[in-house]
N, C-alpha and C. Protein backbone atom coordinates (compact mmCIF):
# COMPACT_ATOMS: atom_id res chain seq x y z
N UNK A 1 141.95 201.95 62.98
CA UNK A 1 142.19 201.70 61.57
C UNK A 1 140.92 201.90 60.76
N UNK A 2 139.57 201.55 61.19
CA UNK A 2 138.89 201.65 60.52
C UNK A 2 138.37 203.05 60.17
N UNK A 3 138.28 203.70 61.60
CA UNK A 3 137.85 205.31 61.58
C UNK A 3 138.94 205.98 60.20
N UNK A 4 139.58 206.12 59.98
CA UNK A 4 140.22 206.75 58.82
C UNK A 4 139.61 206.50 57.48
N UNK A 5 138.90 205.45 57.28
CA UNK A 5 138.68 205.11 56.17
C UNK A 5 136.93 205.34 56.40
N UNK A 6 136.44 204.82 57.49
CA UNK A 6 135.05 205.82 57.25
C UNK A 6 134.91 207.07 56.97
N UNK A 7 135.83 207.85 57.53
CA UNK A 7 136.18 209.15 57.26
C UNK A 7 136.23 210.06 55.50
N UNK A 8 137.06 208.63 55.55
CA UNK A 8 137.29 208.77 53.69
C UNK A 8 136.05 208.60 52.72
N UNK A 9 135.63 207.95 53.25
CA UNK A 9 133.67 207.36 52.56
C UNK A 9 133.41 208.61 52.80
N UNK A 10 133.27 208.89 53.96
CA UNK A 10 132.50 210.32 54.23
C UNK A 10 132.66 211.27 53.27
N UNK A 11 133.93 211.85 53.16
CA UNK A 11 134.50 212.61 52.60
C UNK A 11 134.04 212.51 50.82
N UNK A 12 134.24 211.35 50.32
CA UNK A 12 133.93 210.54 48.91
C UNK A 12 132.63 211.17 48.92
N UNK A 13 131.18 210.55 49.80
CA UNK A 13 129.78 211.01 49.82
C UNK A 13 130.01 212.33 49.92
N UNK A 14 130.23 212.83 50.45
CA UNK A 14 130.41 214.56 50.29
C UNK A 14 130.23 215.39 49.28
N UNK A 15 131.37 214.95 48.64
CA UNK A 15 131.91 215.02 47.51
C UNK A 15 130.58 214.59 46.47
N UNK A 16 130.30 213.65 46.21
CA UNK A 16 129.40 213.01 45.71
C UNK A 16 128.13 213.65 45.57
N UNK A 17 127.93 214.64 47.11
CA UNK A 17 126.39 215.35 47.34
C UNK A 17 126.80 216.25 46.91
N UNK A 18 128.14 217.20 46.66
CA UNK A 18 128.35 218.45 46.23
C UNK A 18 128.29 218.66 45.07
N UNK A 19 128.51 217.27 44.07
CA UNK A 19 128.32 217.32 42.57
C UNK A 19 127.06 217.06 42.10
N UNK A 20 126.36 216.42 43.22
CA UNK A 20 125.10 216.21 42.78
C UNK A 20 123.94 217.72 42.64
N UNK A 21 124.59 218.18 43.71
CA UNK A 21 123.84 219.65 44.58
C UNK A 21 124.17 220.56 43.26
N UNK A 22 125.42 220.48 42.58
CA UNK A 22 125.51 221.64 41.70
C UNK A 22 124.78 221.00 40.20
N UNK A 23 124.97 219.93 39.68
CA UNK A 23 123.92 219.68 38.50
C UNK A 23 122.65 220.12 38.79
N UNK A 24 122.14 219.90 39.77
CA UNK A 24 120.81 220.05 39.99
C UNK A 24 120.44 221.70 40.13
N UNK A 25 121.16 222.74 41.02
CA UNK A 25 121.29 223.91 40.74
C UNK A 25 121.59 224.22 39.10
N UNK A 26 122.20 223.84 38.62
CA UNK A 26 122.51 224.00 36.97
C UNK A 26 121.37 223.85 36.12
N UNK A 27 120.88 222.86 36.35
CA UNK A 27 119.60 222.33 35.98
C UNK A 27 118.24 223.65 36.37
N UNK A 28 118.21 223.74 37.19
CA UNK A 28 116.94 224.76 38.22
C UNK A 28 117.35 225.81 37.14
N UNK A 29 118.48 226.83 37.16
CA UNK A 29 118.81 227.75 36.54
C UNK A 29 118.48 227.66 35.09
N UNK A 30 118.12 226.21 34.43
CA UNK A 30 118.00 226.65 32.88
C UNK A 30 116.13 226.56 33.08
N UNK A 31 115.78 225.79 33.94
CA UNK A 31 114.76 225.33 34.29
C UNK A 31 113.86 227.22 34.42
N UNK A 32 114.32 227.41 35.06
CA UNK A 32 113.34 228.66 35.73
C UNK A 32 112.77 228.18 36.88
N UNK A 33 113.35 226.83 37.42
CA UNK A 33 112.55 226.64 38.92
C UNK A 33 112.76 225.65 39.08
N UNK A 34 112.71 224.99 40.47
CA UNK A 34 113.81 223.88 40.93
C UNK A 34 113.55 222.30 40.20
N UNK A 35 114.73 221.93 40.07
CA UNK A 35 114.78 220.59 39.71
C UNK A 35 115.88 220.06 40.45
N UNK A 36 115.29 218.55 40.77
CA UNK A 36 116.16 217.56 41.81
C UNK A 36 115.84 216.43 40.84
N UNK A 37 117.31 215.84 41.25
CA UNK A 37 117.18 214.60 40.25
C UNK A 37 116.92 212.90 41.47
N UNK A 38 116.12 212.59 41.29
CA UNK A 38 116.23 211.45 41.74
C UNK A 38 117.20 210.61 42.26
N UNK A 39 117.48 209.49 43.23
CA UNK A 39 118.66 208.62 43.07
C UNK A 39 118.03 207.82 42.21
N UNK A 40 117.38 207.49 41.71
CA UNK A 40 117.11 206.14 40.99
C UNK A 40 117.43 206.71 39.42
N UNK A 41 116.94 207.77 39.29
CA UNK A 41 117.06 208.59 38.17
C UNK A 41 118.70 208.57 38.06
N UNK A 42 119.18 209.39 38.84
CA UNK A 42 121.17 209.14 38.49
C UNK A 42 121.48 207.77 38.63
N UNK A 43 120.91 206.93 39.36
CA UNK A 43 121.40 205.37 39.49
C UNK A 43 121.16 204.93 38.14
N UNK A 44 120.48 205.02 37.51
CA UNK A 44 120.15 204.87 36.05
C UNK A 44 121.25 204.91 34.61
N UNK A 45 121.28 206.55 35.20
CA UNK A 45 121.70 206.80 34.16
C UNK A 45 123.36 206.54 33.90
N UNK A 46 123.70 205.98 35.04
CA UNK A 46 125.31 205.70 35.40
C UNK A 46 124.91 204.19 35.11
N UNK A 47 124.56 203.20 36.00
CA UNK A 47 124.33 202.25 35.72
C UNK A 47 123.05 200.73 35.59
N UNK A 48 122.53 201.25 34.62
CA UNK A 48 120.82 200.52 34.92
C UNK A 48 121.28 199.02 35.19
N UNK A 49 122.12 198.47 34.89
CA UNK A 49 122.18 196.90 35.08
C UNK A 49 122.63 196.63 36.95
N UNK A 50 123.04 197.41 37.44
CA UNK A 50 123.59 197.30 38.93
C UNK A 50 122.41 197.76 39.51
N UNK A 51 121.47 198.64 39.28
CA UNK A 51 120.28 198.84 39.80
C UNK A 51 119.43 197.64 39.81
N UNK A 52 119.46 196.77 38.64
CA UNK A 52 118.28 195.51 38.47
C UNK A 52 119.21 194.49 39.88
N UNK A 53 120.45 194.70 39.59
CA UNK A 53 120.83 193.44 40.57
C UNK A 53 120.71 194.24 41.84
N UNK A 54 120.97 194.76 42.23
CA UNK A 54 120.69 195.56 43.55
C UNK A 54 118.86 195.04 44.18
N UNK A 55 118.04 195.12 43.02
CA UNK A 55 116.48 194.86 43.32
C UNK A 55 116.57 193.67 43.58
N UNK A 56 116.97 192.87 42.57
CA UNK A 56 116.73 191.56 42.65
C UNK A 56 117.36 190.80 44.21
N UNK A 57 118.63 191.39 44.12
CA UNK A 57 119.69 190.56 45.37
C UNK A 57 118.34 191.03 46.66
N UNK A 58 117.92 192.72 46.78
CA UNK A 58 117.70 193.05 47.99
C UNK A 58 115.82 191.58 48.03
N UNK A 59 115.73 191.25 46.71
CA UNK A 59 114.13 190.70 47.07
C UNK A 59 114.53 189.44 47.64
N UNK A 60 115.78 188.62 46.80
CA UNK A 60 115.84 187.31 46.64
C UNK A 60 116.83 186.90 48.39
N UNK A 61 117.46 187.71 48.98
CA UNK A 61 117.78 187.63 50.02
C UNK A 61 117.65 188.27 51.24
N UNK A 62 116.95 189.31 51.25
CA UNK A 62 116.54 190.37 52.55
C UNK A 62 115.10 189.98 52.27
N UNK A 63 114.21 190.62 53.07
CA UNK A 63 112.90 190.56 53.40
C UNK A 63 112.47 191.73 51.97
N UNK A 64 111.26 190.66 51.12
CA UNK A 64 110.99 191.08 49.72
C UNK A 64 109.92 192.46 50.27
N UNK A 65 109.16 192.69 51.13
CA UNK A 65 108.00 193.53 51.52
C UNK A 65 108.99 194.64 51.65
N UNK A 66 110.06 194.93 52.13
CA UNK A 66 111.01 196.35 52.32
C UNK A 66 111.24 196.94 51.05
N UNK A 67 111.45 196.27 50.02
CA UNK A 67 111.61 196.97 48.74
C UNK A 67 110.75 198.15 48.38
N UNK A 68 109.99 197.46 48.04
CA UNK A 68 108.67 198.74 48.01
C UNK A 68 108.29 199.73 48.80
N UNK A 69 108.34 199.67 50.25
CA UNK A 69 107.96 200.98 51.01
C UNK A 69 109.18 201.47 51.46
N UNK A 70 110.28 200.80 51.73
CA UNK A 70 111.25 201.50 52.15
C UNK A 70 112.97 202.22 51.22
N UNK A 71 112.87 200.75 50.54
CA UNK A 71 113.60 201.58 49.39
C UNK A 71 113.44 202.32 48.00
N UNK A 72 112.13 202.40 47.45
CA UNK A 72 111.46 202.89 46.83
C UNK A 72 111.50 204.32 47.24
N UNK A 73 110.80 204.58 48.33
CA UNK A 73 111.08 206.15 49.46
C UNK A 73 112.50 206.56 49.08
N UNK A 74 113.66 205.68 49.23
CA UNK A 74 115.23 206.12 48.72
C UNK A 74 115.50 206.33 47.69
N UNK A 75 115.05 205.70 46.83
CA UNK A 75 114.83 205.85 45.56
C UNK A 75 114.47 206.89 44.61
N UNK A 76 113.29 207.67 45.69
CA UNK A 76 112.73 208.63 44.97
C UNK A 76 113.10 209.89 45.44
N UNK A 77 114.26 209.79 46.73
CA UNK A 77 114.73 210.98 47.51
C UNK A 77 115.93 211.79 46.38
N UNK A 78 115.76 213.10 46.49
CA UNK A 78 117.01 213.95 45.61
C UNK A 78 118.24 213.50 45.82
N UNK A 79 119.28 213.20 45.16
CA UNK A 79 120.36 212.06 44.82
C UNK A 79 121.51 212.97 45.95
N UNK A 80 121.07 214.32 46.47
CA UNK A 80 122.14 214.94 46.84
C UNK A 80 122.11 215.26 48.68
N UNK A 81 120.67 214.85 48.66
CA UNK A 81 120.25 214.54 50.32
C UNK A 81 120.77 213.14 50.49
N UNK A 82 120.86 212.06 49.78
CA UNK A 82 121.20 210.39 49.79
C UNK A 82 122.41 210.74 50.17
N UNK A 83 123.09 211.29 49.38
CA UNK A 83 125.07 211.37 49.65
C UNK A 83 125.58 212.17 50.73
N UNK A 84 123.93 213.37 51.15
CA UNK A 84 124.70 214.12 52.21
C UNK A 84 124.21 213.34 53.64
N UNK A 85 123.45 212.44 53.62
CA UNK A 85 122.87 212.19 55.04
C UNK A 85 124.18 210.78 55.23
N UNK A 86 124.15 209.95 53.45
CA UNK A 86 125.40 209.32 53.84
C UNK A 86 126.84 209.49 54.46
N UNK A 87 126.91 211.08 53.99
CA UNK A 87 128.17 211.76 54.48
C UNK A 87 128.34 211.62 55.99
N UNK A 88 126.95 212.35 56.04
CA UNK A 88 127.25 212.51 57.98
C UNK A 88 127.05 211.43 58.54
N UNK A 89 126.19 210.07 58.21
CA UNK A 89 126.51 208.94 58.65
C UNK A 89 127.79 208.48 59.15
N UNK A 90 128.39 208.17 57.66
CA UNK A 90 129.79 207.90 57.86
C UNK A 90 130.66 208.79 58.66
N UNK A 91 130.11 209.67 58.72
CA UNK A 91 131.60 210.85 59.26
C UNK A 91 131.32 210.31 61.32
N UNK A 92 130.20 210.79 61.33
CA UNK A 92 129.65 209.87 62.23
C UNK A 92 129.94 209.19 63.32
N UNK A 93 130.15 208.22 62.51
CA UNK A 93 130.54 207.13 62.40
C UNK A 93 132.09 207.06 62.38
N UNK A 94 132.89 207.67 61.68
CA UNK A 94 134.21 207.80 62.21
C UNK A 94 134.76 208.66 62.85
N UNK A 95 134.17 209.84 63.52
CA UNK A 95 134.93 210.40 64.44
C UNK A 95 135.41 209.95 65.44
N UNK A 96 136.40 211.08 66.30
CA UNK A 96 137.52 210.52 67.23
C UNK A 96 136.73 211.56 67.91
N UNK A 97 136.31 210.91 68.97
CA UNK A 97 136.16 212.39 70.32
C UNK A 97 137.73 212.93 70.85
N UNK A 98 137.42 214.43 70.87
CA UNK A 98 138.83 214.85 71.21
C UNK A 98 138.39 214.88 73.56
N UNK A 99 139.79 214.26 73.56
CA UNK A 99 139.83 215.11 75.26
C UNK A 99 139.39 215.64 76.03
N UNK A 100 138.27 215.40 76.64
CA UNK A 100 137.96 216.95 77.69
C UNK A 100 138.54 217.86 78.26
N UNK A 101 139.92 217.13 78.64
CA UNK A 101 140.92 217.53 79.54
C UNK A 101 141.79 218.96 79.13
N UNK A 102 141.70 218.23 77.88
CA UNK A 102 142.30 219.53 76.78
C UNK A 102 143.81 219.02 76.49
N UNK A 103 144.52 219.61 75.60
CA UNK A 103 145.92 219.78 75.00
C UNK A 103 147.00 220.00 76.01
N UNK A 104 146.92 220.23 76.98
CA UNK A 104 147.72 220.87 77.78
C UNK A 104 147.56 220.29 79.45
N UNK A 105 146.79 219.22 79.44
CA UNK A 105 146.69 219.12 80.76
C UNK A 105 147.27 217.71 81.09
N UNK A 106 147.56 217.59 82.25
CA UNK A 106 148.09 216.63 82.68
C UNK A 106 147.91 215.20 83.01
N UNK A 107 148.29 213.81 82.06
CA UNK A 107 147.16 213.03 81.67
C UNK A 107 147.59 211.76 82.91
């Protein structure tokens, strides 16, 4: 039950890195040379108030020293590597190994 729906995340992040991947190509093209947009930069600009609680929750209840070196680093990664490494996480994460045996053999 659950594998279907990681699957679906997957699929969602995908999705997510493919829209990100083409603004940013869109962008490069008016640019004359590459531009990547931040996650913190799109986290922003969608929603700055879920970003402050996101900081705050990760200081006031996880270990406050990770903020800074480790999600900061995420933070500053291109918004379309975040959604694609999430993709394959999740996908990952929900696959079904198929059979060795194969389709046709006798179980």
């Amino acid at each position: 039950m659950i594998r279907p729906v990681l699957r679906l995340f997957a699929y969602i992040a995908l999705a997510m890195a493919i829209i990100a991947a083409v603004l940013d190509a869109a962008r490069s093209v008016g640019a004359s040379h590459l531009v990547t947009t931040p996650l913190q930069e799109s986290w922003q600009s969608l929603s700055a108030p879920s970003l402050g609680a996101v900081e705050t929750y990760f200081k006031a209840h996880l270990y406050a020293a990770l903020w800074d070196p480790l999600t900061l680093w995420v933070l500053a990664t291109p918004t379309f590597i975040v959604f694609a490494v999430l993709a394959l996480l999740l996908y990952t994460l929900g696959y079904r190994r198929q059979n060795r045996a194969g389709r046709f053999a006798a179980r």
